[in-house]
Protein backbone atom coordinates (compact mmCIF):
# COMPACT_ATOMS: atom_id res chain seq x y z
CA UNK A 1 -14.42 31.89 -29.95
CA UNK A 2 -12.42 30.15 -27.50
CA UNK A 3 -9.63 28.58 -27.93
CA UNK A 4 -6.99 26.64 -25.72
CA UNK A 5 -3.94 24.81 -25.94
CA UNK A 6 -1.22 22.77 -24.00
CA UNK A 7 0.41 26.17 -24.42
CA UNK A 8 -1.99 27.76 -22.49
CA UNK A 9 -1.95 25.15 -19.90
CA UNK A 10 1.45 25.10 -19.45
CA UNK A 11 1.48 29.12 -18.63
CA UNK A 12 -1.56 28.49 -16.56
CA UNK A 13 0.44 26.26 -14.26
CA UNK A 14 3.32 28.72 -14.72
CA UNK A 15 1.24 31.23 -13.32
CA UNK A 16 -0.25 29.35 -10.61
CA UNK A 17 3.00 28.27 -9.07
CA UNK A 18 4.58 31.87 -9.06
CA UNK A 19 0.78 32.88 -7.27
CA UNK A 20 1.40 29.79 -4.88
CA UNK A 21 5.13 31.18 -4.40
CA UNK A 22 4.57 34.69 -3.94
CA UNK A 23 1.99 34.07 -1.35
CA UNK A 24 4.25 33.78 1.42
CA UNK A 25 7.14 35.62 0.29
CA UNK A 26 9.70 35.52 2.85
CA UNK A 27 9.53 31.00 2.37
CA UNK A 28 12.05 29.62 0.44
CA UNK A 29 12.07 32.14 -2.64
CA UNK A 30 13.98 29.21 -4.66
CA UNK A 31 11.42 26.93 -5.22
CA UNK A 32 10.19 28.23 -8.65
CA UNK A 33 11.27 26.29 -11.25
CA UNK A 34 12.02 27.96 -14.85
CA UNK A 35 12.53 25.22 -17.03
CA UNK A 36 9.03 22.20 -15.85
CA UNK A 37 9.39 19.00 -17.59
CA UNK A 38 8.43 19.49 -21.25
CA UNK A 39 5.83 16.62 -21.14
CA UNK A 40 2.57 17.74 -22.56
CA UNK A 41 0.52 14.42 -22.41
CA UNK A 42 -1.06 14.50 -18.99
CA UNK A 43 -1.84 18.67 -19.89
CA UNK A 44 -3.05 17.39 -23.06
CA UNK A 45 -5.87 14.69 -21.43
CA UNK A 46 -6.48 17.81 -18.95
CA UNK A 47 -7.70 19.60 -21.49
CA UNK A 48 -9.24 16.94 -23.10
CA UNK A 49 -11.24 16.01 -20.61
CA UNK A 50 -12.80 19.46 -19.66
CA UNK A 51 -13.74 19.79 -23.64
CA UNK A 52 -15.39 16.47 -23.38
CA UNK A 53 -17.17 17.68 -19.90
CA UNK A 54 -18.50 20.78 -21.77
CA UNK A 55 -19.84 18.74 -24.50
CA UNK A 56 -21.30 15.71 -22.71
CA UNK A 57 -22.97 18.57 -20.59
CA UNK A 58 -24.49 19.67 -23.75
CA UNK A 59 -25.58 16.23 -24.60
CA UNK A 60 -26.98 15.99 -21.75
CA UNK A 61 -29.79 18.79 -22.83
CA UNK A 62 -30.28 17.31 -26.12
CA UNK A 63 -30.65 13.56 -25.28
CA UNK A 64 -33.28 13.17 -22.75
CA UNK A 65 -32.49 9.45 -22.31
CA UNK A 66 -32.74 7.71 -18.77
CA UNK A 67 -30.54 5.27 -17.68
CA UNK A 68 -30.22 3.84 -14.49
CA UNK A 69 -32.31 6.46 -13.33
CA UNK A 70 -29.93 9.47 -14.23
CA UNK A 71 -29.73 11.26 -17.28
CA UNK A 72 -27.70 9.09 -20.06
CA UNK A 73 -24.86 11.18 -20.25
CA UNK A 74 -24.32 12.72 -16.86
CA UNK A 75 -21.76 9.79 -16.11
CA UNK A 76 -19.45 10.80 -18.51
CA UNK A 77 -19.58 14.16 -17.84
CA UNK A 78 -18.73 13.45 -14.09
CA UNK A 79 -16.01 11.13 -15.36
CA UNK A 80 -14.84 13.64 -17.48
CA UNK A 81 -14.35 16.09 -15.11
CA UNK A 82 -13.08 13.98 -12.62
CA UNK A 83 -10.18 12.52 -14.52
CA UNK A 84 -9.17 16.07 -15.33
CA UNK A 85 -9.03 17.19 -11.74
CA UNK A 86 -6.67 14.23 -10.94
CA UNK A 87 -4.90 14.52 -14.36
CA UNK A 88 -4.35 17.90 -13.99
CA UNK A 89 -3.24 18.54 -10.10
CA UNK A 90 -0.32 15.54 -10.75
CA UNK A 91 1.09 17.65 -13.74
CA UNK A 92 1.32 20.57 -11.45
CA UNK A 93 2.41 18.37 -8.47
CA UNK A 94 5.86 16.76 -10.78
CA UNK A 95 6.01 19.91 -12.43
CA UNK A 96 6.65 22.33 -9.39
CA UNK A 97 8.85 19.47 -8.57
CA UNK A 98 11.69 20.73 -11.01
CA UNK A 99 12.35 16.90 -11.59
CA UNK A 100 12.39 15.69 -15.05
CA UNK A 101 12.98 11.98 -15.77
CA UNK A 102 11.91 8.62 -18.23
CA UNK A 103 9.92 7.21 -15.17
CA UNK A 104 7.98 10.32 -14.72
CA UNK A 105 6.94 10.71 -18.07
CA UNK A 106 6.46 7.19 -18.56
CA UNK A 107 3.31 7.31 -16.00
CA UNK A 108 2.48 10.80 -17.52
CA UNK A 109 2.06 8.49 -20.66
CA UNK A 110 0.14 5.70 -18.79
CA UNK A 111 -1.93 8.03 -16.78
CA UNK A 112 -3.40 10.15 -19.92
CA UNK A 113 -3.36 6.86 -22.08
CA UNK A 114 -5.42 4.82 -19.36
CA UNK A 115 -7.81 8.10 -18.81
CA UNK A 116 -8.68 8.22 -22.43
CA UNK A 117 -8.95 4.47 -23.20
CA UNK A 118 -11.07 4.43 -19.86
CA UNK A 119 -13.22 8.17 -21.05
CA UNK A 120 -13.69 6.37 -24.71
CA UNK A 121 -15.45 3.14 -23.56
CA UNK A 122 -17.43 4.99 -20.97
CA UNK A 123 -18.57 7.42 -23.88
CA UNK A 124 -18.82 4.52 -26.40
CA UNK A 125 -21.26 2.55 -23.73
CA UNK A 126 -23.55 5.96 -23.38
CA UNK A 127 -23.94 6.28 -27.19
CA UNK A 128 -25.48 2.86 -27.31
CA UNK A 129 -27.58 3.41 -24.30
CA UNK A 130 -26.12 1.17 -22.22
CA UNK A 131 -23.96 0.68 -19.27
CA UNK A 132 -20.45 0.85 -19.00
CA UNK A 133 -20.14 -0.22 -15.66
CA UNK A 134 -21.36 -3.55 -13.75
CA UNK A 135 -22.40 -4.48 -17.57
CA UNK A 136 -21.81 -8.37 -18.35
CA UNK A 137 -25.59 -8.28 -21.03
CA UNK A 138 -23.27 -9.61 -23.76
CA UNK A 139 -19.79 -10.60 -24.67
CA UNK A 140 -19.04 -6.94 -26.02
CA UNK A 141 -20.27 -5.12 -22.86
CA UNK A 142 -18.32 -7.99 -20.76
CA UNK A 143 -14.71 -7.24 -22.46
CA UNK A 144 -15.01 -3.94 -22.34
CA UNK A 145 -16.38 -3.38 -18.76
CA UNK A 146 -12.89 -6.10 -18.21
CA UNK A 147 -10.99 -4.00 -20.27
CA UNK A 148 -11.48 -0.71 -17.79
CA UNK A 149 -11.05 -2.54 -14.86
CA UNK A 150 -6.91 -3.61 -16.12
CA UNK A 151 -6.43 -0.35 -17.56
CA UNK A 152 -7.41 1.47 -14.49
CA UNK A 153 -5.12 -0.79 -12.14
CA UNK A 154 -2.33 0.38 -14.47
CA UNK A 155 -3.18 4.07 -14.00
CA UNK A 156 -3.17 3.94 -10.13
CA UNK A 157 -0.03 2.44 -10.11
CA UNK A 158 1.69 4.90 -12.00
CA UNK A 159 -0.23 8.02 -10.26
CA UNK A 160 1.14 6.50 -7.25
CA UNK A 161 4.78 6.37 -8.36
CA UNK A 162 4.78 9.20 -10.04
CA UNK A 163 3.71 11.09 -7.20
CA UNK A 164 5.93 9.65 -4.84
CA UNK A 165 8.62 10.65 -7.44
CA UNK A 166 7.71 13.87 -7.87
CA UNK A 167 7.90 14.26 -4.19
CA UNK A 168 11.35 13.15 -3.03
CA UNK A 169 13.65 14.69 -0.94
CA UNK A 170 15.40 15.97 -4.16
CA UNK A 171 12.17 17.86 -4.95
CA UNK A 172 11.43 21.44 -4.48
CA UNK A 173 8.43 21.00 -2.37
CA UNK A 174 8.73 21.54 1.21
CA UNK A 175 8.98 18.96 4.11
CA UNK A 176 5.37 19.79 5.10
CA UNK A 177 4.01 19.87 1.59
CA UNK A 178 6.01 16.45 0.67
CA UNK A 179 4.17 15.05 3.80
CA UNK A 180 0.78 16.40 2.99
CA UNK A 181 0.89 15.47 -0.76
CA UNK A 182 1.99 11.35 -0.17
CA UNK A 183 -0.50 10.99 2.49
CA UNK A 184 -3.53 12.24 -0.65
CA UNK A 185 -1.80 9.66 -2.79
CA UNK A 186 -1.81 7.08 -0.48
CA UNK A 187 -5.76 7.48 0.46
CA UNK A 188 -5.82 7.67 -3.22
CA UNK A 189 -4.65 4.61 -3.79
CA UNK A 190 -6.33 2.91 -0.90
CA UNK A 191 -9.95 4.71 -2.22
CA UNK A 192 -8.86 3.22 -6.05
CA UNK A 193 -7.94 -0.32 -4.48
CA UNK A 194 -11.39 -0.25 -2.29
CA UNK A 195 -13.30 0.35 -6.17
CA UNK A 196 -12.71 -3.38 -6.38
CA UNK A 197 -15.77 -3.89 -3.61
CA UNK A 198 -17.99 -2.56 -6.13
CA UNK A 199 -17.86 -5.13 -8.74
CA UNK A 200 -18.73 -8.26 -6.25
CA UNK A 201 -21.99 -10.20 -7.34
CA UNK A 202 -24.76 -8.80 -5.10
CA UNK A 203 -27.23 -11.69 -3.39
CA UNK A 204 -29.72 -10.86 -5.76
CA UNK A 205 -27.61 -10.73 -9.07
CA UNK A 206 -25.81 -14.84 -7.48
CA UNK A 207 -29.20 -15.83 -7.12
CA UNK A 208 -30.20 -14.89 -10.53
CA UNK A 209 -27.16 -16.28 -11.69
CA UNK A 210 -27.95 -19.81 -10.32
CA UNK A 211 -31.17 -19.83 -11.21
CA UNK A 212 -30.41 -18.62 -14.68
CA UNK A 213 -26.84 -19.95 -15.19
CA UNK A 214 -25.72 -16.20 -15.61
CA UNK A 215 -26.39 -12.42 -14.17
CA UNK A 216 -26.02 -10.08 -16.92
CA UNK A 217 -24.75 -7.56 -14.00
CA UNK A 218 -22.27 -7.87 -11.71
CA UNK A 219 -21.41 -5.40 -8.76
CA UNK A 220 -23.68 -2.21 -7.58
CA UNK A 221 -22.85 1.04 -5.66
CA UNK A 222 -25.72 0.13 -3.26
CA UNK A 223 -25.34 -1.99 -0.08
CA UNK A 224 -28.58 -3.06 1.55
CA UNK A 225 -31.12 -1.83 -1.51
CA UNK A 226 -31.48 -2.77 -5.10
CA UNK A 227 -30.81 0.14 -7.66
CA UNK A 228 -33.89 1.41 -9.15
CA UNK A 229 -35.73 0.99 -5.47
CA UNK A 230 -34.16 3.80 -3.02
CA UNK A 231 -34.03 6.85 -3.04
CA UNK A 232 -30.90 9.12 -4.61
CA UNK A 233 -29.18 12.50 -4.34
CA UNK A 234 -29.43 14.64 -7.16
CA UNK A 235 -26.40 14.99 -9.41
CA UNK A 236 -24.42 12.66 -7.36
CA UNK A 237 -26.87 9.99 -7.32
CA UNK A 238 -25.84 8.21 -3.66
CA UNK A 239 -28.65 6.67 -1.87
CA UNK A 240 -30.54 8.42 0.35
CA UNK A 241 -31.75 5.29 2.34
CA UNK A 242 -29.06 2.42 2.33
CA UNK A 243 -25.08 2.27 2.32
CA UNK A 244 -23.23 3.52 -1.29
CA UNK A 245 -20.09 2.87 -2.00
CA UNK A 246 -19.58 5.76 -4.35
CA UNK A 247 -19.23 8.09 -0.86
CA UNK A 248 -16.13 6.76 0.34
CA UNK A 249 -14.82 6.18 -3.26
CA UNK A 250 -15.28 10.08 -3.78
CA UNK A 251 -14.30 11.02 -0.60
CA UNK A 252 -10.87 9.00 -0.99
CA UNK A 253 -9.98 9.73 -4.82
CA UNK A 254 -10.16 13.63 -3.84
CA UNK A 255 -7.84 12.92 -0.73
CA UNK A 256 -4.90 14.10 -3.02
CA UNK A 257 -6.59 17.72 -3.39
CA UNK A 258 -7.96 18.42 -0.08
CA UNK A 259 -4.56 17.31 1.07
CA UNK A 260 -2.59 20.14 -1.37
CA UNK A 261 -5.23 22.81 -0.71
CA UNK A 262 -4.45 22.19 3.28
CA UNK A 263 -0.45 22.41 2.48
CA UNK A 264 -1.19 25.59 -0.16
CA UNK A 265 -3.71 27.54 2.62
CA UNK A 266 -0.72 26.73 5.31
CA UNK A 267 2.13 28.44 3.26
CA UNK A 268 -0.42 31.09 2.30
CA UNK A 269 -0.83 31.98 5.79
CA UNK A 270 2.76 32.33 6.62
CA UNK A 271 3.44 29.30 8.17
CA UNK A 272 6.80 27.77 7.94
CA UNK A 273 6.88 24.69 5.94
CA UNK A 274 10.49 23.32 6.55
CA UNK A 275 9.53 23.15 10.70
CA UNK A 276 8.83 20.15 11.96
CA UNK A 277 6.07 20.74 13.83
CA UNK A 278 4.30 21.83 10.24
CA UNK A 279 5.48 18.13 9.04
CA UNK A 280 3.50 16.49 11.98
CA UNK A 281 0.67 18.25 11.74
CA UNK A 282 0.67 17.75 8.32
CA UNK A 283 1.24 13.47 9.05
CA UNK A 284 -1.96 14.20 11.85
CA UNK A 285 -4.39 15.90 9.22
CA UNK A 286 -3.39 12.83 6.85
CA UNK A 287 -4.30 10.10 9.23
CA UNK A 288 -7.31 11.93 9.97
CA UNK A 289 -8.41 12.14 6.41
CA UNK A 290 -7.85 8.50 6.35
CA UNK A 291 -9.55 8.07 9.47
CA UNK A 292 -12.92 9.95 7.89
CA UNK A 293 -12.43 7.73 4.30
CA UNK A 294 -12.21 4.47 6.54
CA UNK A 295 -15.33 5.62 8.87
CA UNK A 296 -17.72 6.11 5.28
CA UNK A 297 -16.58 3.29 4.03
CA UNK A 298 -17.50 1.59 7.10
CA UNK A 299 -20.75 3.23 6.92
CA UNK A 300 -21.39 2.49 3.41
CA UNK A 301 -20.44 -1.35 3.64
CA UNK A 302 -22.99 -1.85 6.67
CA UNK A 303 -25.80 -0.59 4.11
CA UNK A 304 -26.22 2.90 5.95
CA UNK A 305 -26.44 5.96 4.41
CA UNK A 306 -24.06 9.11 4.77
CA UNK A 307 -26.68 11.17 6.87
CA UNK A 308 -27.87 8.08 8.37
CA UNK A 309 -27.22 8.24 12.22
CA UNK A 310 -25.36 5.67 14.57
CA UNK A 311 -21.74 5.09 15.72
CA UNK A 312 -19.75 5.64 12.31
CA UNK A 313 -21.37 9.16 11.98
CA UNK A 314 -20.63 9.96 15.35
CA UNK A 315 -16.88 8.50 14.27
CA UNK A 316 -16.79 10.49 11.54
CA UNK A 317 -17.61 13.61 13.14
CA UNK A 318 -15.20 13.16 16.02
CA UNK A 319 -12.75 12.46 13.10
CA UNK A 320 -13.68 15.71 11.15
CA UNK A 321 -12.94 17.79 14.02
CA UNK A 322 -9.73 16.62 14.80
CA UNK A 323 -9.11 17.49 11.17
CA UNK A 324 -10.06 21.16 11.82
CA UNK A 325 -8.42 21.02 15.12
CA UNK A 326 -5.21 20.06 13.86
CA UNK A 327 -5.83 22.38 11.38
CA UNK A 328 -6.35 25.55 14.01
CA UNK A 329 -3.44 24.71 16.25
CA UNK A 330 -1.58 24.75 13.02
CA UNK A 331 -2.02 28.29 12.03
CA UNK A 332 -3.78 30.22 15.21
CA UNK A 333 0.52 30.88 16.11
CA UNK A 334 1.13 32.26 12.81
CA UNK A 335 -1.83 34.36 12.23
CA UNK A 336 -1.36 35.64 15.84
CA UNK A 337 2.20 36.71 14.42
CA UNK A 338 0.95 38.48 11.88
CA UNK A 339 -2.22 39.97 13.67
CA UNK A 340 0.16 41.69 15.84
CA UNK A 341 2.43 42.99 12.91
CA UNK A 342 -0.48 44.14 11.39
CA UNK A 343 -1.66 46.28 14.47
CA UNK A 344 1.74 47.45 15.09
């Protein structure tokens, strides 16, 4: 049987980082750190959460329930696994970092505490059959839909100083990495803040509400349909034929990892991450990724679809491949470098 612990987490990330360092071995050999902050909460919630993925998936297969036209317990699963994601790349982010302090582990504490407050009423919700989000039926579903929408303005704010923390100039990450790594948590942030367009009464649900003296929903992912009438994706459950709001929501609370993969595939491939050069390229892929988040949301709030054609998908092309451009120019130098050192 399987078993795991914070233990094993914590020589997980141990082992990542010296993979991460030893991948371009002649950059700044120092930057290992021997002693992380001894924190365990956020690696605890990480590991939480992927237990509760694995057995919400398995719920999923033994309660055939439908609601909101997706399997019953397929949001918490994808809730789940996306809280460990973020949970889990900040606790490697402060703890290649090699800082240690109160403030850090302070958000560590809010972070993990906010996640599992938030993963318990989204659970709680599914077990009754009902839903946790949007949900204003009665008084119960009303406090606690209010309840995750305060906890999870708390947990942004501390991701977002805790990453800027764990990034400062008395860090061990590189200029270049620093760069990439604040401009995820700033799209982050922005994507978390933009979450806030979700919950506004939709025409339909204000003119139930005036004709009824109350809407027992409020808020949708849709723009320009009403759920239960368009067409969805599978899994992810976007709309197919109108604007969703869940697209640039995903798109900008994954910024942060796209952003660290970029920085981890440049110092893979040699290049040097203390040049500055690296640290505008690095600012130029950032406001890029921002520039694609901004273009879906534009596209989702003018009720159009992500495949749907017309000026924001031609803007969010053009803004994709200045991504990979910037991305190219980047490392074509270094990999002729070391194309030629091979051959020789």
């Amino acid at each position: 049987m399987l078993t795991l612990s914070t233990n094993d987490l914590t020589h997980g990330f141990r082992q990542l980082d010296s993979v991460y360092m030893s991948a371009a071995p002649g950059l700044e050999p120092d930057l290992r750190d021997p002693n992380p902050p001894s924190s365990h909460v956020l690696l605890g919630y990480t590991l939480l959460a992927l237990v509760g993925a694995l057995v919400t998936a398995v719920l999923m297969r033994m309660d055939a329930r439908i609601l909101a036209g997706e399997p019953l317990w397929l949001k918490p699963t994808k809730f789940f696994l996306s809280s460990a994601i973020a949970a889990g790349t900040l606790e490697w982010i402060i703890r290649r970092s090699g800082l240690g302090s109160r403030r850090l582990n302070a958000c560590r504490s809010v972070i993990a505490g906010g996640f599992l407050l938030e993963m318990i009423i989204i659970c709680t919700q599914a077990a009754r059959g009902v839903r946790s989000h949007f949900n204003l039926s009665t008084p119960l579903d009303a406090v606690l839909f209010g309840i995750m929408g305060t906890v999870i303005i708390g947990v942004v704010i501390a991701f977002g100083i805790a990453g800027f923390t764990a990034t400062g100039t008395a860090s061990r990450w590189s200029r270049a990495e620093r760069t990439a790594v604040r401009w995820g948590i700033v799209v982050f942030m922005a994507a978390a803040v933009m979450g806030n367009r979700m919950v506004r009464p939709t025409p339909e649900q204000q003119r139930q509400g005036d004709s009824e003296g109350r809407s027992g929903m409020r808020g949708s992912h849709f723009v320009g349909s009403i759920e239960g009438a368009t067409r969805t994706w599978p899994v992810t459950g976007w709309s197919r034929e109108s604007g969703d709001l869940r697209v640039p929501h995903f798109v900008g609370m994954h910024a942060l990892q796209w952003m660290l993969l970029w920085a981890l595939l440049a110092r893979w491939l040699g290049v040097p991450m203390e040049d500055r050069r690296t640290v505008r390229h690095m600012t130029v892929a950032g406001m890029l990724f921002g520039g694609v988040w901004l273009l879906t949301l534009g596209q989702a709030s003018s009720g159009r679809s992500l495949l749907d054609p017309g000026a924001f998908q031609v803007g969010l092309w053009v803004a994709l491949g200045g991504l990979v451009a910037a991305m190219v120019s980047l490392v074509l130098p270094v990999l002729g470098r070391n194309g030629k050192g091979v051959v020789a």
